[in-house]
C-alpha atoms as a PDB file:
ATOM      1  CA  UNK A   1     146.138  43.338 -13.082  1.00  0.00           C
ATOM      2  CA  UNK A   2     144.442  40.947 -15.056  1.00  0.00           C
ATOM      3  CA  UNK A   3     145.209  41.005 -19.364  1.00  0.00           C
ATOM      4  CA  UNK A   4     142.134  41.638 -21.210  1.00  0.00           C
ATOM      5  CA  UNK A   5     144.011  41.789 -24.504  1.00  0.00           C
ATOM      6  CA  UNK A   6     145.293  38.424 -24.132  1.00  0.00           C
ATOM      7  CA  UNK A   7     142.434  37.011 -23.001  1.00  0.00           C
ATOM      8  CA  UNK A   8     140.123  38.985 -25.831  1.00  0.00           C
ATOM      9  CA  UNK A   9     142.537  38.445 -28.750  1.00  0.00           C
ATOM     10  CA  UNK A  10     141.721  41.879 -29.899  1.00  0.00           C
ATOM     11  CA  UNK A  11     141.739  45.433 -28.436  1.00  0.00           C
ATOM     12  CA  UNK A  12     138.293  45.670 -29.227  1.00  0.00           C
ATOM     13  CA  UNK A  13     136.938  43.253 -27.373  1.00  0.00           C
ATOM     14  CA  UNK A  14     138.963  43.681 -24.542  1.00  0.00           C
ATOM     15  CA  UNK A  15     137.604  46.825 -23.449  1.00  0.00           C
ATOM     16  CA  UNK A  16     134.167  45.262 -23.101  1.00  0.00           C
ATOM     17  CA  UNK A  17     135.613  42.389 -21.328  1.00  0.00           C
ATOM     18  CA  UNK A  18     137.034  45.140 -18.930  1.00  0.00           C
ATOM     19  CA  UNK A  19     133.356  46.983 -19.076  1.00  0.00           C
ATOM     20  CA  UNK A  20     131.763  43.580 -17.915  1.00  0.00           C
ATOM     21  CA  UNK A  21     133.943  43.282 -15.175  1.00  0.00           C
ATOM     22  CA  UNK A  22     133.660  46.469 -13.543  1.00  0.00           C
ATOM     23  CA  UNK A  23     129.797  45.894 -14.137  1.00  0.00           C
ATOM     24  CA  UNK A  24     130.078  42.314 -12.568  1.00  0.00           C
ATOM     25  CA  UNK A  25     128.867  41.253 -15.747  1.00  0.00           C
ATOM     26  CA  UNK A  26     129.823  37.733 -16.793  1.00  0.00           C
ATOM     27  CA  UNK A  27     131.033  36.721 -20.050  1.00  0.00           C
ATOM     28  CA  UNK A  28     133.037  34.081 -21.764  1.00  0.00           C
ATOM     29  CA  UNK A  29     135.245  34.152 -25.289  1.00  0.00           C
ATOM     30  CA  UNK A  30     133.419  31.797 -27.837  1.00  0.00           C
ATOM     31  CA  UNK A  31     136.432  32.321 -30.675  1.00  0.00           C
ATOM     32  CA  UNK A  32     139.406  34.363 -29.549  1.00  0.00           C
ATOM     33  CA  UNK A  33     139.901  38.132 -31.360  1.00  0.00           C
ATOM     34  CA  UNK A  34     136.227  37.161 -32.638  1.00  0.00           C
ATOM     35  CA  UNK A  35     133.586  37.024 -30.159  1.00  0.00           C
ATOM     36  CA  UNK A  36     132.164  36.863 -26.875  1.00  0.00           C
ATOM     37  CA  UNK A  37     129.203  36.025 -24.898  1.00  0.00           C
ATOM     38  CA  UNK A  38     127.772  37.879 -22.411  1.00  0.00           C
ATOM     39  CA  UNK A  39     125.276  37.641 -19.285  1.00  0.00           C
ATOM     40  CA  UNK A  40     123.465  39.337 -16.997  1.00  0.00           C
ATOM     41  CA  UNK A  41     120.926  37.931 -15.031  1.00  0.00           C
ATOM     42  CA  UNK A  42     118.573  36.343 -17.169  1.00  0.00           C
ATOM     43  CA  UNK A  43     119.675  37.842 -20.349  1.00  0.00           C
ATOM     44  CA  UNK A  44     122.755  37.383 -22.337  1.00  0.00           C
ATOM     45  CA  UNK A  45     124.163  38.992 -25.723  1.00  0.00           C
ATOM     46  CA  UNK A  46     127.335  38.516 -27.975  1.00  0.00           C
ATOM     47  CA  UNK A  47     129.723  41.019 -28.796  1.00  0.00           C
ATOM     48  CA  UNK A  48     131.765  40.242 -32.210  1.00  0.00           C
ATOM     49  CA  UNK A  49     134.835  42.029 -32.567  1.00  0.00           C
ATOM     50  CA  UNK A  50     134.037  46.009 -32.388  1.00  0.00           C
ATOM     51  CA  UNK A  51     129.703  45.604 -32.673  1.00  0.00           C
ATOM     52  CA  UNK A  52     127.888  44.987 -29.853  1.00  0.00           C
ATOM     53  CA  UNK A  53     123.935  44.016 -30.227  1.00  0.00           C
ATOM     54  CA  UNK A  54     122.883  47.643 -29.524  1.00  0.00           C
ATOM     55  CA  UNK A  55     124.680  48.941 -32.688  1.00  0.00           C
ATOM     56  CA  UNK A  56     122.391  48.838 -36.017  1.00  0.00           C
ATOM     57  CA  UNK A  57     123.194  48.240 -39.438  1.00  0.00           C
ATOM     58  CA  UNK A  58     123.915  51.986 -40.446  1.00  0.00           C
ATOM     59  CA  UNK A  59     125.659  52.478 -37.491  1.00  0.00           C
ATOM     60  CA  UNK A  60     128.012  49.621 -38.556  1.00  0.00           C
ATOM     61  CA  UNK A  61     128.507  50.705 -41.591  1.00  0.00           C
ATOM     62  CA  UNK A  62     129.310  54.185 -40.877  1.00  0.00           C
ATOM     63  CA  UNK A  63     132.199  52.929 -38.177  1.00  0.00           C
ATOM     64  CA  UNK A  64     133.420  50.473 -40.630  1.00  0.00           C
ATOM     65  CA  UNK A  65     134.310  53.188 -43.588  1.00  0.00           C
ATOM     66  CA  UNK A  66     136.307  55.798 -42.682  1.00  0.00           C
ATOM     67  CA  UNK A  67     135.719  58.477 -44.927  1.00  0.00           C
ATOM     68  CA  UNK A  68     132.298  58.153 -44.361  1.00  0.00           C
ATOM     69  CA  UNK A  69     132.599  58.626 -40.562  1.00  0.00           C
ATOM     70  CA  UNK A  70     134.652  61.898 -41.681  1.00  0.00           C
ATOM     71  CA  UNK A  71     131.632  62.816 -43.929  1.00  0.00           C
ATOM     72  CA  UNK A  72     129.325  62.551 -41.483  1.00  0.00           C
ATOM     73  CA  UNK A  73     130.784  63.322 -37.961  1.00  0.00           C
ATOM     74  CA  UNK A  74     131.611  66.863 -40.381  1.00  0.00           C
ATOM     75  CA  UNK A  75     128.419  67.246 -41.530  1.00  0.00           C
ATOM     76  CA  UNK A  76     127.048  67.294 -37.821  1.00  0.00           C
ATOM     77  CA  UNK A  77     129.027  70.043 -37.215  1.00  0.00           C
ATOM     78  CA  UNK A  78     131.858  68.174 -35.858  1.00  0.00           C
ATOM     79  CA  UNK A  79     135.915  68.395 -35.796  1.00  0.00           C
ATOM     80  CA  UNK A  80     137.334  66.074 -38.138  1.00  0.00           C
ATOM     81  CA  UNK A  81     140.542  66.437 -39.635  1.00  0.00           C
ATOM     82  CA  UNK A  82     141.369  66.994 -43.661  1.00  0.00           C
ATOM     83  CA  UNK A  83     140.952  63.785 -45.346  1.00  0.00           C
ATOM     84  CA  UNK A  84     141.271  62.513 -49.041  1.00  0.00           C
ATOM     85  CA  UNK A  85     141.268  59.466 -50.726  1.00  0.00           C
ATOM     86  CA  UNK A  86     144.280  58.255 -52.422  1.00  0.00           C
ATOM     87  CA  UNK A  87     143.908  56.967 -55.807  1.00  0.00           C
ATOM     88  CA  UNK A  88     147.855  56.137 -56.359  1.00  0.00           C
ATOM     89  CA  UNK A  89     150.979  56.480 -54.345  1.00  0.00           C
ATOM     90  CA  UNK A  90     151.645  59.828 -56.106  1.00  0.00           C
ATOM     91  CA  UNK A  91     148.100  60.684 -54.459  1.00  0.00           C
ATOM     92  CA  UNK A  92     149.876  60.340 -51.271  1.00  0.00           C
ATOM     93  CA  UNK A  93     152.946  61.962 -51.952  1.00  0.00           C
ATOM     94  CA  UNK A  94     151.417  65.303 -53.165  1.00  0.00           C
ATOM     95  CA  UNK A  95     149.408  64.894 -49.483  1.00  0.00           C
ATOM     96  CA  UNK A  96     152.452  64.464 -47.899  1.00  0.00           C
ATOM     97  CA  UNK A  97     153.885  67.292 -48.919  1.00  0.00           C
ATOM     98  CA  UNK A  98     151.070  69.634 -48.343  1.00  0.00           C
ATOM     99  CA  UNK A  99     149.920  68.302 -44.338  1.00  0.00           C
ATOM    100  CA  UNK A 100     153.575  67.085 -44.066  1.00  0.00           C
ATOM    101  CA  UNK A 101     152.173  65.022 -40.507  1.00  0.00           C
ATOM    102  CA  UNK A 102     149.677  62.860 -41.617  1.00  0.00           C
ATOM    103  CA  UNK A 103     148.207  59.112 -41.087  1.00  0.00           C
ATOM    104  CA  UNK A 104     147.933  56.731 -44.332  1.00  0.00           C
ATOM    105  CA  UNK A 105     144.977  53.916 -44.101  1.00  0.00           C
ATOM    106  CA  UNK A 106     142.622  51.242 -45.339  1.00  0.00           C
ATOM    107  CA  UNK A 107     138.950  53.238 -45.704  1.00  0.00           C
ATOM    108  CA  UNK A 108     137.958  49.854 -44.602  1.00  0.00           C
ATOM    109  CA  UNK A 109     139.168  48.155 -41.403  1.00  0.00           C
ATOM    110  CA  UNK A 110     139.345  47.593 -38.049  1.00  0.00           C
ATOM    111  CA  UNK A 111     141.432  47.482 -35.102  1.00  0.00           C
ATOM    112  CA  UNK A 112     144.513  49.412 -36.796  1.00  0.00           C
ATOM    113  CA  UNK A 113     145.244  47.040 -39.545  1.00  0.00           C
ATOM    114  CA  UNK A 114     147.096  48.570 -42.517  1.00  0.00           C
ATOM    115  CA  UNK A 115     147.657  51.956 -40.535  1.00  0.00           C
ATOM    116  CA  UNK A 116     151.133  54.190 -40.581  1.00  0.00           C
ATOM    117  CA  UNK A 117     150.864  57.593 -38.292  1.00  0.00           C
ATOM    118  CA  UNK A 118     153.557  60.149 -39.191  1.00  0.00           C
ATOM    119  CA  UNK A 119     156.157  58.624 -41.683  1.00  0.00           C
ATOM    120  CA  UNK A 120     158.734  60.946 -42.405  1.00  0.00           C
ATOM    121  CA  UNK A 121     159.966  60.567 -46.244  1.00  0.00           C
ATOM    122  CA  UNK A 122     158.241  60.099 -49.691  1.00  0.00           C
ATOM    123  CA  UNK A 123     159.754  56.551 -49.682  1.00  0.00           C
ATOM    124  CA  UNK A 124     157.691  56.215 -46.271  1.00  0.00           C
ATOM    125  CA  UNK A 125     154.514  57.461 -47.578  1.00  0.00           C
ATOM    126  CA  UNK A 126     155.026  55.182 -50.970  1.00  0.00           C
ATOM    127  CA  UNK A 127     155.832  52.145 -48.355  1.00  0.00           C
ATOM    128  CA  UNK A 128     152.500  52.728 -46.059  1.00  0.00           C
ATOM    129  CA  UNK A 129     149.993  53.002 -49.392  1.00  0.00           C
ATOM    130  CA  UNK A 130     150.623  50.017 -50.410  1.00  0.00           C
ATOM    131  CA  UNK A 131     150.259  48.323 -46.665  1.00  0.00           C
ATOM    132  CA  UNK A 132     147.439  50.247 -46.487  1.00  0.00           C
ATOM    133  CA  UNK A 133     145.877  48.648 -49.432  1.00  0.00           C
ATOM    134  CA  UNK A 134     146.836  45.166 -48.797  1.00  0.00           C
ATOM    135  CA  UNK A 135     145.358  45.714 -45.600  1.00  0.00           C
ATOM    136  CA  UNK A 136     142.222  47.121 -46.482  1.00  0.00           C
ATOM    137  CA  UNK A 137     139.109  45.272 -46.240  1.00  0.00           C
ATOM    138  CA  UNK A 138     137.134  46.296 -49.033  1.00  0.00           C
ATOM    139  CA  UNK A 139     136.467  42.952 -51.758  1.00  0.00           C
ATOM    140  CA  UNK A 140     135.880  45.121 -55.095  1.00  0.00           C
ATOM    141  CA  UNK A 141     138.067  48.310 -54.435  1.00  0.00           C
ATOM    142  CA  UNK A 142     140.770  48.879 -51.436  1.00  0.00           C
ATOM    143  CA  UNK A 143     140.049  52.812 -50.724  1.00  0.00           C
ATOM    144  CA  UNK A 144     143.346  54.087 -49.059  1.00  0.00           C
ATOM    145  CA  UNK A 145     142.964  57.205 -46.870  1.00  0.00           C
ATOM    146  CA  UNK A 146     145.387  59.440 -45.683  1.00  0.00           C
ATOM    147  CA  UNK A 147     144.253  62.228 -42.625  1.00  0.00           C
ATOM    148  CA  UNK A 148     146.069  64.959 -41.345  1.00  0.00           C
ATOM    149  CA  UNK A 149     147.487  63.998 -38.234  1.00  0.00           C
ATOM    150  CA  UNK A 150     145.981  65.447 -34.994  1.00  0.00           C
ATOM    151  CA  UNK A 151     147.759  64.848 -31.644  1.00  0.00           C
ATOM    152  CA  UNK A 152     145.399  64.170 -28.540  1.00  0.00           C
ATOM    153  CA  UNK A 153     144.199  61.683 -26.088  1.00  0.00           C
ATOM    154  CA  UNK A 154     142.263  59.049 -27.714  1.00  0.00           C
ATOM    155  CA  UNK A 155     139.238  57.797 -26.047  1.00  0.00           C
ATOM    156  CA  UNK A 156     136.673  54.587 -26.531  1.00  0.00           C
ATOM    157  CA  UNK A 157     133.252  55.328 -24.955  1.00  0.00           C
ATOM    158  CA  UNK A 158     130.668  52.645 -24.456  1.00  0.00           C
ATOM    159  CA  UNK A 159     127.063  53.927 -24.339  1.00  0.00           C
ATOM    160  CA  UNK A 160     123.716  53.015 -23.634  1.00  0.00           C
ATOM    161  CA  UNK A 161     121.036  55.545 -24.702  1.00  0.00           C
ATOM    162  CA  UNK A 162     121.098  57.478 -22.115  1.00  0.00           C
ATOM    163  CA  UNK A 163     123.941  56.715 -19.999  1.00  0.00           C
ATOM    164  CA  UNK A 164     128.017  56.394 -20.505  1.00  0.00           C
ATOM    165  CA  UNK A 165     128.483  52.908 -19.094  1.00  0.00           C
ATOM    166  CA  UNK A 166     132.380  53.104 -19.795  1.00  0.00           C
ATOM    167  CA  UNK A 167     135.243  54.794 -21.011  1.00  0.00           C
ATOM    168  CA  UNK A 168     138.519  53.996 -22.128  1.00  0.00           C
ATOM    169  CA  UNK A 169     141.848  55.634 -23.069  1.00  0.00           C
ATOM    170  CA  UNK A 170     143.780  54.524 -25.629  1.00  0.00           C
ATOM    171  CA  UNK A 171     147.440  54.456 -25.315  1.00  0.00           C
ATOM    172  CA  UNK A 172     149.732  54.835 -28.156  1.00  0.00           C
ATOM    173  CA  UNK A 173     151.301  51.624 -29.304  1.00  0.00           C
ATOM    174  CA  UNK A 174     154.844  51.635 -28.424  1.00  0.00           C
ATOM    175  CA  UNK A 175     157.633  49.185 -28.725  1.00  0.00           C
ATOM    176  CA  UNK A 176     159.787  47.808 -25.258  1.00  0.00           C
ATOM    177  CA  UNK A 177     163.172  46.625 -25.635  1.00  0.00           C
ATOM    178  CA  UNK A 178     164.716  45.883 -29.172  1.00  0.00           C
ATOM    179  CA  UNK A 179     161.092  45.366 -30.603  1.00  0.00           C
ATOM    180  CA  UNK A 180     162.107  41.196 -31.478  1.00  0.00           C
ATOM    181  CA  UNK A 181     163.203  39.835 -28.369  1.00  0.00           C
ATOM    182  CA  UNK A 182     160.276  38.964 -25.412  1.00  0.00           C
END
């Protein structure tokens, strides 16, 4: 089975590398966990990272900050689980001790930088704000987020406007072996 995360550099990517496969699509990386090109025919696109052509500005922008996806996926009439942005580690705490299973995160970021799902003490929660907010992409001011925790199948759906041209489950990350050795 041939490794689309190696070859991608990022999960991201991969699954369109996948897509464009089972689509006999062709495509080539132009910077690894960046971008890639892709052809069909006589017409070819680039995908960078998450955003491929089809995807507008608001639509970025949206994806890319977290509580706003929240806001509006809710507003639609949508499930979305509790969410509140943490202004200080004892922020977190006092979440932690109200959802007790939660997920701490950069309101800015991608592919799953700066995230912790379920730690277990307030030491924990105190650790994963502050990766969280190194890890967060914003310049001016690193949001942290922290969600209650909802367990579930996590799926990745690629659409056109009228048609879903792919879909892909996510697997929890896991750790083989001692988690050092290869």
């Amino acid at each position: 089975m041939k490794n689309y995360l190696k070859e991608a550099g990022n999960i991201h990517l991969s699954y369109y590398l996948e897509a464009a496969d089972s689509l006999d699509i062709k495509y080539e990386i132009i910077v690894k966990g960046l971008i890639a090109r892709f052809e069909y025919k006589d017409k070819h696109w680039f995908i960078v990272t998450t955003v491929p052509p089809l995807v507008n500005s608001p639509g970025k922008t949206i994806a890319l900050k977290k509580d706003l996806t929240n806001r509006i996926l809710s507003k639609a009439g949508l499930p979305t689980p509790k969410q509140k942005t943490l202004n200080s580690v004892n922020d977190a705490v006092e979440f932690f001790k109200k959802e007790k299973n939660i997920v701490i995160k950069p309101n800015i970021g991608l592919g799953g930088k700066g995230v912790t799902i379920l730690p277990t003490s307030h030491k924990e929660v105190e650790s994963c704000f502050k990766f969280a907010h190194e890890n967060s992409k914003a310049d001016k001011d690193p949001k942290v987020i922290a969600e209650k925790y909802i367990q579930g199948e996590n799926f990745r759906f690629l659409t056109l406007p009228k048609e879903v041209v792919g879909i892909v489950k996510r697997l929890k990350p896991y750790v083989k072996g001692d988690g050092k050795s290869c």
